[in-house]
PDB file of N, CA and C in Angstrom:
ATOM      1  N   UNK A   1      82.959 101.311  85.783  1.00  0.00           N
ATOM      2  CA  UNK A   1      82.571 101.831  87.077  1.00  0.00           C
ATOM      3  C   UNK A   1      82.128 100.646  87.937  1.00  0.00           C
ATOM      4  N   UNK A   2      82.781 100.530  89.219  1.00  0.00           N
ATOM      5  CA  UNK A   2      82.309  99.677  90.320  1.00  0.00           C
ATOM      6  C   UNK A   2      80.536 100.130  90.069  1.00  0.00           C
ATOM      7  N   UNK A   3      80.242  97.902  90.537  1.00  0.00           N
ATOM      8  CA  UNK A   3      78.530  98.333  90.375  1.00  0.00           C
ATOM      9  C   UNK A   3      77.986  99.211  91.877  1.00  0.00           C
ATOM     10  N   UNK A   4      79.059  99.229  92.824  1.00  0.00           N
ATOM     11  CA  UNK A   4      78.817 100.118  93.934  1.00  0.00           C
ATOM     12  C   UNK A   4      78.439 101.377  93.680  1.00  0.00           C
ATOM     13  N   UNK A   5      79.576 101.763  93.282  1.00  0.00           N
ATOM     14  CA  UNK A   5      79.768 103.176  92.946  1.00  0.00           C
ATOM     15  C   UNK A   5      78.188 103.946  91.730  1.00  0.00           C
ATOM     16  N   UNK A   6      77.679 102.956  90.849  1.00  0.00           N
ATOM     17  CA  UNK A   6      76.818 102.716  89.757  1.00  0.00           C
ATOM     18  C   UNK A   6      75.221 103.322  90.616  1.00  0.00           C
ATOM     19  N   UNK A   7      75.075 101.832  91.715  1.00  0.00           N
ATOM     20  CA  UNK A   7      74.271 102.221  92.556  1.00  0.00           C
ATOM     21  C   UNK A   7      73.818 103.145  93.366  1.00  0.00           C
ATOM     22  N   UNK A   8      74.836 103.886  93.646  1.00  0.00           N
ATOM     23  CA  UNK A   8      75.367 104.668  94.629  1.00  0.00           C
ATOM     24  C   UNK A   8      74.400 106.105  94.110  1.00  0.00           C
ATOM     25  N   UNK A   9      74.983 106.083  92.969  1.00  0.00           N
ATOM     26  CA  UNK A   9      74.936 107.247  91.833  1.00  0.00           C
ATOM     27  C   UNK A   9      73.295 107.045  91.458  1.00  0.00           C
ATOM     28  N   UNK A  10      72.998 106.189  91.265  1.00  0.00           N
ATOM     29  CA  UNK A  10      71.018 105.838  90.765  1.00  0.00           C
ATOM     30  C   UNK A  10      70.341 106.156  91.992  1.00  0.00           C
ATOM     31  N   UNK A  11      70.595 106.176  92.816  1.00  0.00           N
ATOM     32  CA  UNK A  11      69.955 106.266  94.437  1.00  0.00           C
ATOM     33  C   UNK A  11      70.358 107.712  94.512  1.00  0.00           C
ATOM     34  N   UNK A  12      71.231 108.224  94.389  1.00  0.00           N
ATOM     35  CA  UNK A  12      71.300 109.521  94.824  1.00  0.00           C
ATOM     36  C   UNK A  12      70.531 110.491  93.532  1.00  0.00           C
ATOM     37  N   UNK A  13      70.421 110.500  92.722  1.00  0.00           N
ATOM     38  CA  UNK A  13      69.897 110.647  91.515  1.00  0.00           C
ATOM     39  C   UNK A  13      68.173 110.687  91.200  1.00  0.00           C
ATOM     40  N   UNK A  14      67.761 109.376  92.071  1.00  0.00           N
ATOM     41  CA  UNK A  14      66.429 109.445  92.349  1.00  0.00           C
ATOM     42  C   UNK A  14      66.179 110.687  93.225  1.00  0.00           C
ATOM     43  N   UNK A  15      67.219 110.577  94.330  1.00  0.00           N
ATOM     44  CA  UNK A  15      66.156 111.609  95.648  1.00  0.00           C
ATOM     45  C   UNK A  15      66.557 113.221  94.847  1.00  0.00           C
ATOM     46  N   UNK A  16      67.899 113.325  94.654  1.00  0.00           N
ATOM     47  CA  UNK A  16      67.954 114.299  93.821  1.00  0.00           C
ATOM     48  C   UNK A  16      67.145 114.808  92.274  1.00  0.00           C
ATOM     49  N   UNK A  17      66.399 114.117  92.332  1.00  0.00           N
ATOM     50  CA  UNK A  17      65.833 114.340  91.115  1.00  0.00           C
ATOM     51  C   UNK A  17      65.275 115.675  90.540  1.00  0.00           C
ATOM     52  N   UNK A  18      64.691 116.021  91.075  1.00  0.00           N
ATOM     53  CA  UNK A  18      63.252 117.062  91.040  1.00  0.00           C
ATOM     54  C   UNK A  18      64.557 118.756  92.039  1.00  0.00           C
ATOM     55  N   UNK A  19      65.625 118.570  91.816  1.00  0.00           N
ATOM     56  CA  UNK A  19      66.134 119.836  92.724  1.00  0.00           C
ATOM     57  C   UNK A  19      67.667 120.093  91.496  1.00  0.00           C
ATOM     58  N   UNK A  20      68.212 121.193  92.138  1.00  0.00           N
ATOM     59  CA  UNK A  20      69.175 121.722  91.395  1.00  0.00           C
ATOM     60  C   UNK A  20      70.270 121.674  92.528  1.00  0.00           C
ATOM     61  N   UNK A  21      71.362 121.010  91.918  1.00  0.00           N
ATOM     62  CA  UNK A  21      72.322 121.029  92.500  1.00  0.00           C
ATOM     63  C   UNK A  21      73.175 122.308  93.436  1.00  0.00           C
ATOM     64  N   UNK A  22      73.318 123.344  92.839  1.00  0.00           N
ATOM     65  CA  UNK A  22      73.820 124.332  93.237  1.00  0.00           C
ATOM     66  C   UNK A  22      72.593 125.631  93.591  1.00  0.00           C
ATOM     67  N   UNK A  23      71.692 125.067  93.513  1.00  0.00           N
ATOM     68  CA  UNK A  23      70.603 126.294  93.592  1.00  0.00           C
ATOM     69  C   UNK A  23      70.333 127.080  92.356  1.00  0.00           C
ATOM     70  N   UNK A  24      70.996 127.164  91.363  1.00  0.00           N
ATOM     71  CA  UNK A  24      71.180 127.832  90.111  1.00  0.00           C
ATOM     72  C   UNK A  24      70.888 127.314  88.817  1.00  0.00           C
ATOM     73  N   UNK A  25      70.674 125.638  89.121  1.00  0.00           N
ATOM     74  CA  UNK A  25      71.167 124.379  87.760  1.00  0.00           C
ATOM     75  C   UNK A  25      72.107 124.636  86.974  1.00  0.00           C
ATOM     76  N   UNK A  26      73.234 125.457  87.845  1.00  0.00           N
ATOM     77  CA  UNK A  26      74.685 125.226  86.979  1.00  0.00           C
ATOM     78  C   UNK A  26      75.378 124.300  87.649  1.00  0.00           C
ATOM     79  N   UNK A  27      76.365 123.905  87.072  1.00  0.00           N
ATOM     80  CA  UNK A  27      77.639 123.343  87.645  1.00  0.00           C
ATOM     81  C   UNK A  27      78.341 123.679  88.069  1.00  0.00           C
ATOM     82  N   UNK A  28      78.674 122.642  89.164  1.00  0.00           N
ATOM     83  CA  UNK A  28      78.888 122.862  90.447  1.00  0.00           C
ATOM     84  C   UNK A  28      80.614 123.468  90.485  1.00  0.00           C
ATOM     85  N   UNK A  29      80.674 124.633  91.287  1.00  0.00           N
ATOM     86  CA  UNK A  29      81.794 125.284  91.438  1.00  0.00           C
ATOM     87  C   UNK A  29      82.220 124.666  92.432  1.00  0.00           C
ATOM     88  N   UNK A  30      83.999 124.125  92.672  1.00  0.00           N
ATOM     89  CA  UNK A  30      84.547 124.334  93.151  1.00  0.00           C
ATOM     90  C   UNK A  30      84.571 124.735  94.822  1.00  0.00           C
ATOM     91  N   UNK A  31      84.286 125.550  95.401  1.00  0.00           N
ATOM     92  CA  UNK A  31      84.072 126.277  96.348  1.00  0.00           C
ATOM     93  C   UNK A  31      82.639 125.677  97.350  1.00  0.00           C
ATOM     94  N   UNK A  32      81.389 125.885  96.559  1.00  0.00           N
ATOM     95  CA  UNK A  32      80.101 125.225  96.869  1.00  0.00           C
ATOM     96  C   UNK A  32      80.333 123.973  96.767  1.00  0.00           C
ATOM     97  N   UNK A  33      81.346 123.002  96.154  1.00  0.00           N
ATOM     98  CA  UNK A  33      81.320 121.613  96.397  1.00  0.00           C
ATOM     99  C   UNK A  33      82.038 120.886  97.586  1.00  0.00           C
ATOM    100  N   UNK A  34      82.866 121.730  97.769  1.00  0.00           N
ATOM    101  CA  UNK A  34      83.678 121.677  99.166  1.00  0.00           C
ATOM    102  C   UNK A  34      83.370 122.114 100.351  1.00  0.00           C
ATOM    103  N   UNK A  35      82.737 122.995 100.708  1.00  0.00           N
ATOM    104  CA  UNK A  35      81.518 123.737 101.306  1.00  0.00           C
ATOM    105  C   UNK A  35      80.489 122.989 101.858  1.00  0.00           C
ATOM    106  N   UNK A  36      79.714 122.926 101.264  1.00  0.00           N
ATOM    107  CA  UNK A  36      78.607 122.184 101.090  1.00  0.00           C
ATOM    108  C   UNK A  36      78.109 120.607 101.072  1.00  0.00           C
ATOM    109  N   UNK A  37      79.129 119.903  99.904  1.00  0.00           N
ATOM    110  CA  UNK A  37      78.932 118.830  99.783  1.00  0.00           C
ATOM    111  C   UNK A  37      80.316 118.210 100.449  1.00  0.00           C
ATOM    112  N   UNK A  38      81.245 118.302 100.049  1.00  0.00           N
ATOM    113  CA  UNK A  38      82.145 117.436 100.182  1.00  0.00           C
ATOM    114  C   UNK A  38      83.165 117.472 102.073  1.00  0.00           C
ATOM    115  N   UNK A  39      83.201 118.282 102.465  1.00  0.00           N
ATOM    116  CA  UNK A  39      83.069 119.053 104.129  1.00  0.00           C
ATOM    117  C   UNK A  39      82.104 118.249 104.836  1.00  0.00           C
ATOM    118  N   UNK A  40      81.364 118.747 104.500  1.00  0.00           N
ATOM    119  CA  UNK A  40      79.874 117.439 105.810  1.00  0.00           C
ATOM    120  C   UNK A  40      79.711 116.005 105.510  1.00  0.00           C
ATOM    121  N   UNK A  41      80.260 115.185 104.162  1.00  0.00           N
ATOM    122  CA  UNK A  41      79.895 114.292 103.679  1.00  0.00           C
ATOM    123  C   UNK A  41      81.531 113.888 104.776  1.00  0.00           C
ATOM    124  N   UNK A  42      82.546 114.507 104.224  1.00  0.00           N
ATOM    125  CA  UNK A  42      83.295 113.779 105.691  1.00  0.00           C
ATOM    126  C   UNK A  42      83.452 113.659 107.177  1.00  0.00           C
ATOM    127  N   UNK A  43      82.352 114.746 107.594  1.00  0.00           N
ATOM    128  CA  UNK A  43      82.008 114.603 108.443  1.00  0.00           C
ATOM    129  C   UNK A  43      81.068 113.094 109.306  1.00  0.00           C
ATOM    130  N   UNK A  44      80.364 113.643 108.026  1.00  0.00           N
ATOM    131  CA  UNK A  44      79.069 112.177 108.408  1.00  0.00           C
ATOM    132  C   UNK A  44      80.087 110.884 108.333  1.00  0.00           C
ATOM    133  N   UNK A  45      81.012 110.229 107.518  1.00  0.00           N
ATOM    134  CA  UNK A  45      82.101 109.138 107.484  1.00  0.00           C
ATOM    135  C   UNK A  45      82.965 109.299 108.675  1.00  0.00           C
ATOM    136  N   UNK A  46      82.922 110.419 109.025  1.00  0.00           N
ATOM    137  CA  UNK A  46      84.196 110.136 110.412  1.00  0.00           C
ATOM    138  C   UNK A  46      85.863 110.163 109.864  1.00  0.00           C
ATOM    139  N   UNK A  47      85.364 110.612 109.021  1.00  0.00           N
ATOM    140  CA  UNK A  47      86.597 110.752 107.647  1.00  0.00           C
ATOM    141  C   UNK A  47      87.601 112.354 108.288  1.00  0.00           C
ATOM    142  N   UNK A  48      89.124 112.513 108.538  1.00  0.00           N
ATOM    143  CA  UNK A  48      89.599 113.578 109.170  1.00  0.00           C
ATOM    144  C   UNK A  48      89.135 114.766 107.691  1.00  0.00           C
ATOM    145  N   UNK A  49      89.053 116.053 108.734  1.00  0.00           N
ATOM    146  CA  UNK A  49      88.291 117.384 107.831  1.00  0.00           C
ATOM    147  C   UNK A  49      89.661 117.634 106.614  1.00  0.00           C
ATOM    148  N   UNK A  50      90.745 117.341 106.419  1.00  0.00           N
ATOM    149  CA  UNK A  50      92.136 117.687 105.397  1.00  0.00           C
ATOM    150  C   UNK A  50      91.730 116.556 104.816  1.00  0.00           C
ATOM    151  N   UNK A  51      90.793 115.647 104.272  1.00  0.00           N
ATOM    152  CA  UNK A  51      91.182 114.827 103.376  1.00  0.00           C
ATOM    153  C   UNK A  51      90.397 115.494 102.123  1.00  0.00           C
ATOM    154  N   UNK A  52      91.371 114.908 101.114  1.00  0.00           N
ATOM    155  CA  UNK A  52      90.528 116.411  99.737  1.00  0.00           C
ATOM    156  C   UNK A  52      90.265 115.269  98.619  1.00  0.00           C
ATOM    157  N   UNK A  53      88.951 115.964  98.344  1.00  0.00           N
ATOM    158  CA  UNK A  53      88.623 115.217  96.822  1.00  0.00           C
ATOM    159  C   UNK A  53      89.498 114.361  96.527  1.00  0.00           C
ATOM    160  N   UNK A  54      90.848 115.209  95.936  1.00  0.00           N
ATOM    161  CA  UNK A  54      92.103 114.100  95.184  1.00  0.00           C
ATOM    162  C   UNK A  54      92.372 113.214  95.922  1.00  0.00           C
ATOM    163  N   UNK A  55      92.699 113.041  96.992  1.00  0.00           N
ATOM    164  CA  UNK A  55      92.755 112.202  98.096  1.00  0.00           C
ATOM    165  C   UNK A  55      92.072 110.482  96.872  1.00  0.00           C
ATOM    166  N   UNK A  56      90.937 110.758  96.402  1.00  0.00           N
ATOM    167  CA  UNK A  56      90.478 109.848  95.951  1.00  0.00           C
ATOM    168  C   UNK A  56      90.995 108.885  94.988  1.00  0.00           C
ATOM    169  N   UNK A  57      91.767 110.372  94.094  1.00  0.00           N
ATOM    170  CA  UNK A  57      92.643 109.465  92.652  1.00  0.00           C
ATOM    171  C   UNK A  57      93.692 108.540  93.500  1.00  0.00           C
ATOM    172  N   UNK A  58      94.255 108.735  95.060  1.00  0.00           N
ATOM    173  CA  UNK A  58      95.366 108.226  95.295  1.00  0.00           C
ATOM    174  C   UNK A  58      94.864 106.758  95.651  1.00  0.00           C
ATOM    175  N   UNK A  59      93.721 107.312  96.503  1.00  0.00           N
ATOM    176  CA  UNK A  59      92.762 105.901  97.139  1.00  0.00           C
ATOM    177  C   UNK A  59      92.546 104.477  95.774  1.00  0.00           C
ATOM    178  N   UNK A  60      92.075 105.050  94.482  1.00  0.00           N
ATOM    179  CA  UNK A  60      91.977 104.459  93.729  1.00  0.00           C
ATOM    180  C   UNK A  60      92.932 103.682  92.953  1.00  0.00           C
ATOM    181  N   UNK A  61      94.030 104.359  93.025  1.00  0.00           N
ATOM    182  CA  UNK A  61      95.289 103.736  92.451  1.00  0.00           C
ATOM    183  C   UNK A  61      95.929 102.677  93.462  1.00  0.00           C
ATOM    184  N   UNK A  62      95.644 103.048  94.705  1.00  0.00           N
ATOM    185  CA  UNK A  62      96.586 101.994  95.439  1.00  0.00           C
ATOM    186  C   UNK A  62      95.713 101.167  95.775  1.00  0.00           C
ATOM    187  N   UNK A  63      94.127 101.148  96.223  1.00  0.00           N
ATOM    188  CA  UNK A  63      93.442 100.032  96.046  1.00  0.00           C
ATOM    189  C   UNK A  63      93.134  98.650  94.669  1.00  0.00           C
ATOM    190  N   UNK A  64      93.605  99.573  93.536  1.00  0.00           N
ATOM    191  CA  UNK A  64      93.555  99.009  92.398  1.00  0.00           C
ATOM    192  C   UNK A  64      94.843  98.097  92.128  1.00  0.00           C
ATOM    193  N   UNK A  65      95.963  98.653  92.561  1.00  0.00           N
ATOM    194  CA  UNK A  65      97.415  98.417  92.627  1.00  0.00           C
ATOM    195  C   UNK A  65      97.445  97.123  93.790  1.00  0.00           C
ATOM    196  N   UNK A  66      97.188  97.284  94.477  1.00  0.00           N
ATOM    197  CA  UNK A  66      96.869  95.947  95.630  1.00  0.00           C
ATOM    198  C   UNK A  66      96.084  94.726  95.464  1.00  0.00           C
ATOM    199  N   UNK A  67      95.332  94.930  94.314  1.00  0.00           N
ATOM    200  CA  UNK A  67      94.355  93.926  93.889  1.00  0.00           C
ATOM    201  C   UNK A  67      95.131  93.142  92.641  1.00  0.00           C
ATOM    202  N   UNK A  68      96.179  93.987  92.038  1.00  0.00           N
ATOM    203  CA  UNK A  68      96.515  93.275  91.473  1.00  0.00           C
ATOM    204  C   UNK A  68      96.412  93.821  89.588  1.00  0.00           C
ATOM    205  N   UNK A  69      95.788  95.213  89.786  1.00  0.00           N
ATOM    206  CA  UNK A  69      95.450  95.620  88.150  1.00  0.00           C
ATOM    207  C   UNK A  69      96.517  95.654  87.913  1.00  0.00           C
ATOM    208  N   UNK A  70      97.135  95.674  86.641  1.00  0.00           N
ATOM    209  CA  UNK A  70      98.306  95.883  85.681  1.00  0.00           C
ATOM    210  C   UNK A  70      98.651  97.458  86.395  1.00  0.00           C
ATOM    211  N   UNK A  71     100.081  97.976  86.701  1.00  0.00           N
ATOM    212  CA  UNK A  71     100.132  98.938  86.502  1.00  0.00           C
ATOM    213  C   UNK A  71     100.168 100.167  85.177  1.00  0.00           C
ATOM    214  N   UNK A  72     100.353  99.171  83.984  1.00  0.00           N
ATOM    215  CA  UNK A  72     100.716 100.254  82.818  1.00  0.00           C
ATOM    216  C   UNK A  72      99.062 100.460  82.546  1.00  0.00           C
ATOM    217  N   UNK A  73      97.825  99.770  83.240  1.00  0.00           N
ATOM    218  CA  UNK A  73      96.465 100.238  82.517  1.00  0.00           C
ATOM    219  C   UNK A  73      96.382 100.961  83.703  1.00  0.00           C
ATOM    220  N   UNK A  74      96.466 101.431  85.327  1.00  0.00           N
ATOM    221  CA  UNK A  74      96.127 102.284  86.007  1.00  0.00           C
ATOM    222  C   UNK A  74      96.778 103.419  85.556  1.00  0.00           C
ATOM    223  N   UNK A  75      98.107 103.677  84.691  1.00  0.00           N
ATOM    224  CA  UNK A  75      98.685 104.989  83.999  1.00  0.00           C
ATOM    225  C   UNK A  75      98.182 105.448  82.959  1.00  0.00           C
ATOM    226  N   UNK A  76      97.098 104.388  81.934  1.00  0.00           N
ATOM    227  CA  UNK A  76      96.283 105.138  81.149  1.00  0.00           C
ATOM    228  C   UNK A  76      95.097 104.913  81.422  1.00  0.00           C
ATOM    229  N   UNK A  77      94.589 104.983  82.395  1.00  0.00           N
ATOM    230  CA  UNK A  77      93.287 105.711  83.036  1.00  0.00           C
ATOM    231  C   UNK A  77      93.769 106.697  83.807  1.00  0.00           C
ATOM    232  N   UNK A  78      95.047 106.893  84.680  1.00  0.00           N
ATOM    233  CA  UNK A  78      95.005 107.915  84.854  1.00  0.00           C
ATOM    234  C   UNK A  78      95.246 108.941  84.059  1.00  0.00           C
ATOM    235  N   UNK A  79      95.464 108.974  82.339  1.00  0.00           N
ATOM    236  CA  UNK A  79      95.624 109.778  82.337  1.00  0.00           C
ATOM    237  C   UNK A  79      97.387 110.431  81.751  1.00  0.00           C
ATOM    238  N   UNK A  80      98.486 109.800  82.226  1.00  0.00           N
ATOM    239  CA  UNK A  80      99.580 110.386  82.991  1.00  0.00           C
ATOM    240  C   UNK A  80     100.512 109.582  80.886  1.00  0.00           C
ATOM    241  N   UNK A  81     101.207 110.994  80.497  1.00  0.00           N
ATOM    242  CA  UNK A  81     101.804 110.792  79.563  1.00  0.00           C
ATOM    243  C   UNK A  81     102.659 109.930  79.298  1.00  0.00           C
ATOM    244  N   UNK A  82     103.276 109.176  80.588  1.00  0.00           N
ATOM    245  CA  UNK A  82     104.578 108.064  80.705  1.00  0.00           C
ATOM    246  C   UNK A  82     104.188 107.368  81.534  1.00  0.00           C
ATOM    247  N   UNK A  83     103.875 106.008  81.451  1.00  0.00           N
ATOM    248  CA  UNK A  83     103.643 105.049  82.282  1.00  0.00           C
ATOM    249  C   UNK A  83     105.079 105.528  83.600  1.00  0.00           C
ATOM    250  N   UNK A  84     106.621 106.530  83.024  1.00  0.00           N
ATOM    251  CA  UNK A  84     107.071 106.443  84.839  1.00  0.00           C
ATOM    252  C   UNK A  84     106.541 107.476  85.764  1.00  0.00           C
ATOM    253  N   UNK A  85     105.832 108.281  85.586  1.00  0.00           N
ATOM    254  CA  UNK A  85     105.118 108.909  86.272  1.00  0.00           C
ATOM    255  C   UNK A  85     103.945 108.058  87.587  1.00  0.00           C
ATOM    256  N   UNK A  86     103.547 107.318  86.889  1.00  0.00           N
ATOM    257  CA  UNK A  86     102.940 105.999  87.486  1.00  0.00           C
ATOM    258  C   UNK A  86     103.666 105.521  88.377  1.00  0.00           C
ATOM    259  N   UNK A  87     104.745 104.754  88.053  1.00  0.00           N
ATOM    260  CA  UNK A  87     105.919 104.206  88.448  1.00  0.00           C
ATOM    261  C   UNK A  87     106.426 104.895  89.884  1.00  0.00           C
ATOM    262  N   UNK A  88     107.136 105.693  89.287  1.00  0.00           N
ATOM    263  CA  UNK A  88     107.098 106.753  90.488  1.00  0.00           C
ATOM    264  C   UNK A  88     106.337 106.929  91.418  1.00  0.00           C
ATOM    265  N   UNK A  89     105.363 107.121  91.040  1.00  0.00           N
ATOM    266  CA  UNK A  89     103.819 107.379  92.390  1.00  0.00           C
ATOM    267  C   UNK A  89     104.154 106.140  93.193  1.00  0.00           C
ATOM    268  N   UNK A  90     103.434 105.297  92.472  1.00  0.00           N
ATOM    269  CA  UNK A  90     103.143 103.921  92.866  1.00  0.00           C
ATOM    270  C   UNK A  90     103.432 102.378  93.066  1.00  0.00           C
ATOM    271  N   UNK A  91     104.092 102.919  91.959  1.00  0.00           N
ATOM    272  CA  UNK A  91     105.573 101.231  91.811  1.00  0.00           C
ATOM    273  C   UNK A  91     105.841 100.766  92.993  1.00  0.00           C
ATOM    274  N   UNK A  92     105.482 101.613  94.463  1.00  0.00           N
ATOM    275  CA  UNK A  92     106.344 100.529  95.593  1.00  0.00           C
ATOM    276  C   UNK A  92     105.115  99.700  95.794  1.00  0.00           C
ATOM    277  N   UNK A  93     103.688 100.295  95.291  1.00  0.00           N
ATOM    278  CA  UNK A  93     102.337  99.235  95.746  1.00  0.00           C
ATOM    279  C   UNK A  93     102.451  97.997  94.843  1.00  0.00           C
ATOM    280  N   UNK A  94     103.169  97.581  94.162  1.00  0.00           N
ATOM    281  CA  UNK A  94     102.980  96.849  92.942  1.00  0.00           C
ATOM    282  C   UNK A  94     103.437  95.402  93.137  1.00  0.00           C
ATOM    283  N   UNK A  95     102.081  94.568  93.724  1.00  0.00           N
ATOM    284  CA  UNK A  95     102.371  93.053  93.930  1.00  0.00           C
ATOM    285  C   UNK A  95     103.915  92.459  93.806  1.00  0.00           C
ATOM    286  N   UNK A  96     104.557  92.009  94.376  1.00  0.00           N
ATOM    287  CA  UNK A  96     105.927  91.007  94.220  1.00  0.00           C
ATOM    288  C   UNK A  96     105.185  90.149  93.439  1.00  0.00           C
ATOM    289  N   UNK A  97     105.944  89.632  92.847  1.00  0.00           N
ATOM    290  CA  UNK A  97     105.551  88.912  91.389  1.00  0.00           C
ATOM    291  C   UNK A  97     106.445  87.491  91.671  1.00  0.00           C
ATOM    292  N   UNK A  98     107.897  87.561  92.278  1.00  0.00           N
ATOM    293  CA  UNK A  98     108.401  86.199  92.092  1.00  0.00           C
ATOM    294  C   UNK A  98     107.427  85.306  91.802  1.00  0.00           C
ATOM    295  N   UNK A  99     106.500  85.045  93.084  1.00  0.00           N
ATOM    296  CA  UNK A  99     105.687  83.352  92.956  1.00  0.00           C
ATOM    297  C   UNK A  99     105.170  83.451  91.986  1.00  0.00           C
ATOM    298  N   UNK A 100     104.624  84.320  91.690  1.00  0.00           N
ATOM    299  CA  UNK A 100     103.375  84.583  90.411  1.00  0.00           C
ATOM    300  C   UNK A 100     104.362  83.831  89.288  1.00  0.00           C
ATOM    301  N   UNK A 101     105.879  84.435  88.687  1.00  0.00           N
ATOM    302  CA  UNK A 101     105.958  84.462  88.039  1.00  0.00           C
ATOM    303  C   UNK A 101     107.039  82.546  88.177  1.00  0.00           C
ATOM    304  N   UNK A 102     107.158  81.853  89.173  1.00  0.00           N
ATOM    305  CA  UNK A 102     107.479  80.891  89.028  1.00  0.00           C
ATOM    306  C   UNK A 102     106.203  79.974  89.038  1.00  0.00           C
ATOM    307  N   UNK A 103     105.003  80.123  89.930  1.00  0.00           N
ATOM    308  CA  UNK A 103     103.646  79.466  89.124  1.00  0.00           C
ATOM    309  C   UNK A 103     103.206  79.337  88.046  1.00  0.00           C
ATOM    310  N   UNK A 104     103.595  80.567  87.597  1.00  0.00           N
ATOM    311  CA  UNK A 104     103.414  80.362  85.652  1.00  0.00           C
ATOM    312  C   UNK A 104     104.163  79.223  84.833  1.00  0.00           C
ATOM    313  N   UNK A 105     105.447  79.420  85.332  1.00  0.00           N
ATOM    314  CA  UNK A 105     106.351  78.751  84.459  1.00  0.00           C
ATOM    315  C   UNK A 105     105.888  77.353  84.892  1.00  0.00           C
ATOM    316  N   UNK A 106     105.506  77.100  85.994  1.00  0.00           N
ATOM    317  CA  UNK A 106     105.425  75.577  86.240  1.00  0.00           C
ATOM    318  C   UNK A 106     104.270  75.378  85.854  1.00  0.00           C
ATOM    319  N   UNK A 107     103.554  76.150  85.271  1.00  0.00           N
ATOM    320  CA  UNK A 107     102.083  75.305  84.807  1.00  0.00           C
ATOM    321  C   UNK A 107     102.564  75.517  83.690  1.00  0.00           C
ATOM    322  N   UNK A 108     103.118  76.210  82.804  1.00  0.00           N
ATOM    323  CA  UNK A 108     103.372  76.393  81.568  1.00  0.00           C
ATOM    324  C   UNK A 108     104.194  74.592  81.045  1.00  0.00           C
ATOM    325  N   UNK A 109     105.023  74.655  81.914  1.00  0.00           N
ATOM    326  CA  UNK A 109     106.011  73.851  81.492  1.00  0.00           C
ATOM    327  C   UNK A 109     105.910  72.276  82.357  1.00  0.00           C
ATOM    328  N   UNK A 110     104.881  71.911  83.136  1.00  0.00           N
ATOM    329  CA  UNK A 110     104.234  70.868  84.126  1.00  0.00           C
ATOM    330  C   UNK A 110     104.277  69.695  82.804  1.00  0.00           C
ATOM    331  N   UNK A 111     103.059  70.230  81.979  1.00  0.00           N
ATOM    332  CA  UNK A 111     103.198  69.040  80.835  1.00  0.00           C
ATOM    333  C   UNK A 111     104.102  68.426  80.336  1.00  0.00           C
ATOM    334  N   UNK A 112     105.391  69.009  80.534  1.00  0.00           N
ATOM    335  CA  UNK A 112     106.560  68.142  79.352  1.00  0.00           C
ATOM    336  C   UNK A 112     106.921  67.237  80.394  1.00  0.00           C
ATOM    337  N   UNK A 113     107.249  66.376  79.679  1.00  0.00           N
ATOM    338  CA  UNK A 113     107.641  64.737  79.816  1.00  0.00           C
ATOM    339  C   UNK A 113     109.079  64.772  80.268  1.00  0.00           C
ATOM    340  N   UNK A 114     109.309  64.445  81.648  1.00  0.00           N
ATOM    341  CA  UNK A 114     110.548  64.504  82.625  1.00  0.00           C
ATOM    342  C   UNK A 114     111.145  63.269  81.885  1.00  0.00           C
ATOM    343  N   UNK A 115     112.438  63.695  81.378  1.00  0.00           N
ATOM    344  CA  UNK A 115     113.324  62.068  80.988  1.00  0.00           C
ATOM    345  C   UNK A 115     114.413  62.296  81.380  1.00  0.00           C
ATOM    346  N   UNK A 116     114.712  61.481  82.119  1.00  0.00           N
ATOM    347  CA  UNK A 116     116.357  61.605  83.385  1.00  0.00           C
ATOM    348  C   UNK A 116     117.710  61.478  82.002  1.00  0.00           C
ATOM    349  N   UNK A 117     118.522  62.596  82.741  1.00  0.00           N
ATOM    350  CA  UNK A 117     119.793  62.658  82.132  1.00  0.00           C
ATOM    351  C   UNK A 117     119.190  63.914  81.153  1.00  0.00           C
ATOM    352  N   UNK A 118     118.400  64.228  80.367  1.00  0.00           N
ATOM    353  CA  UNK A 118     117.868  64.607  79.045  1.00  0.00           C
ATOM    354  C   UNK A 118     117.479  66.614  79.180  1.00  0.00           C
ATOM    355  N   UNK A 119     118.056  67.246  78.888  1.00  0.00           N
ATOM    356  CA  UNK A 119     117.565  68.483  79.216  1.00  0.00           C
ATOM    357  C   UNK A 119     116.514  69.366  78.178  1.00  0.00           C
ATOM    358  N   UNK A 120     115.543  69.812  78.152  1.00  0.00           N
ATOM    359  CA  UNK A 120     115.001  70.422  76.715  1.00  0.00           C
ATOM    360  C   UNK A 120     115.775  71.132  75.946  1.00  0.00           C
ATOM    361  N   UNK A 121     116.287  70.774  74.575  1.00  0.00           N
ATOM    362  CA  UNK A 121     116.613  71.112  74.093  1.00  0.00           C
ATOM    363  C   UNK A 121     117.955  70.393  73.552  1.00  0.00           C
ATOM    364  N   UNK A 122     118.543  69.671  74.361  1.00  0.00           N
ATOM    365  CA  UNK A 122     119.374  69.099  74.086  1.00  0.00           C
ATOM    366  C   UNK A 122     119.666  67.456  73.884  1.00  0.00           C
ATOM    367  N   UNK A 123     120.958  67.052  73.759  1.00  0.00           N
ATOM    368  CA  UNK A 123     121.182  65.445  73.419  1.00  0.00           C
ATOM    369  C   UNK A 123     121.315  64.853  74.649  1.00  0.00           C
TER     370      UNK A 123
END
């Protein structure tokens, strides 16, 4: 968990402390969370009123996907039985790799000893 998100959660937790979430101390339905909490909380952000909870799993994947996480570990956190399900979603967010993958090779391979005429591997 982001230490944001961590914080976020200890602070709200304090003021909430001493009260019941739903009025009942059950868990929270569906209906009363959208209602209640999740409706005015986009209000207060300036956030448009159609953006929904899930909205979030998408937010998370393509912010994660842009930074650069592996896509086959954002498909098992999400969850999703086939890394192409993933793929599908998201594969068009998924860093271009060329440079990446010619920076590698040249640090990989920087050390060997350039000898004119001479190719690795051969006479």
């Amino acid at each position: 968990m982001p230490d944001f998100v961590a914080t976020a959660i200890a602070q709200h937790a304090k003021v909430r402390a001493h009260s019941r979430w739903t009025g009942r101390g059950t868990l929270l339905r569906r209906d009363y969370f959208n209602k209640k909490i999740w409706k005015p909380a986009l209000a207060v952000a300036g956030l448009p009123a159609d953006v929904t909870f899930h909205d979030l799993r998408h937010t998370f994947a393509s912010t994660t996907l842009a930074e650069g996480v592996p896509i086959s570990e954002l498909s098992r956190w999400r969850g999703h039985k086939s890394i192409t399900t993933t793929v599908d979603l998201y594969g068009h967010l998924v860093q271009e790799a060329t440079g990446r993958a010619r920076d590698a090779l040249d640090k990989a391979f920087k050390p060997a000893p350039h000898v004119p005429g001479k190719y690795p591997g051969g006479s």
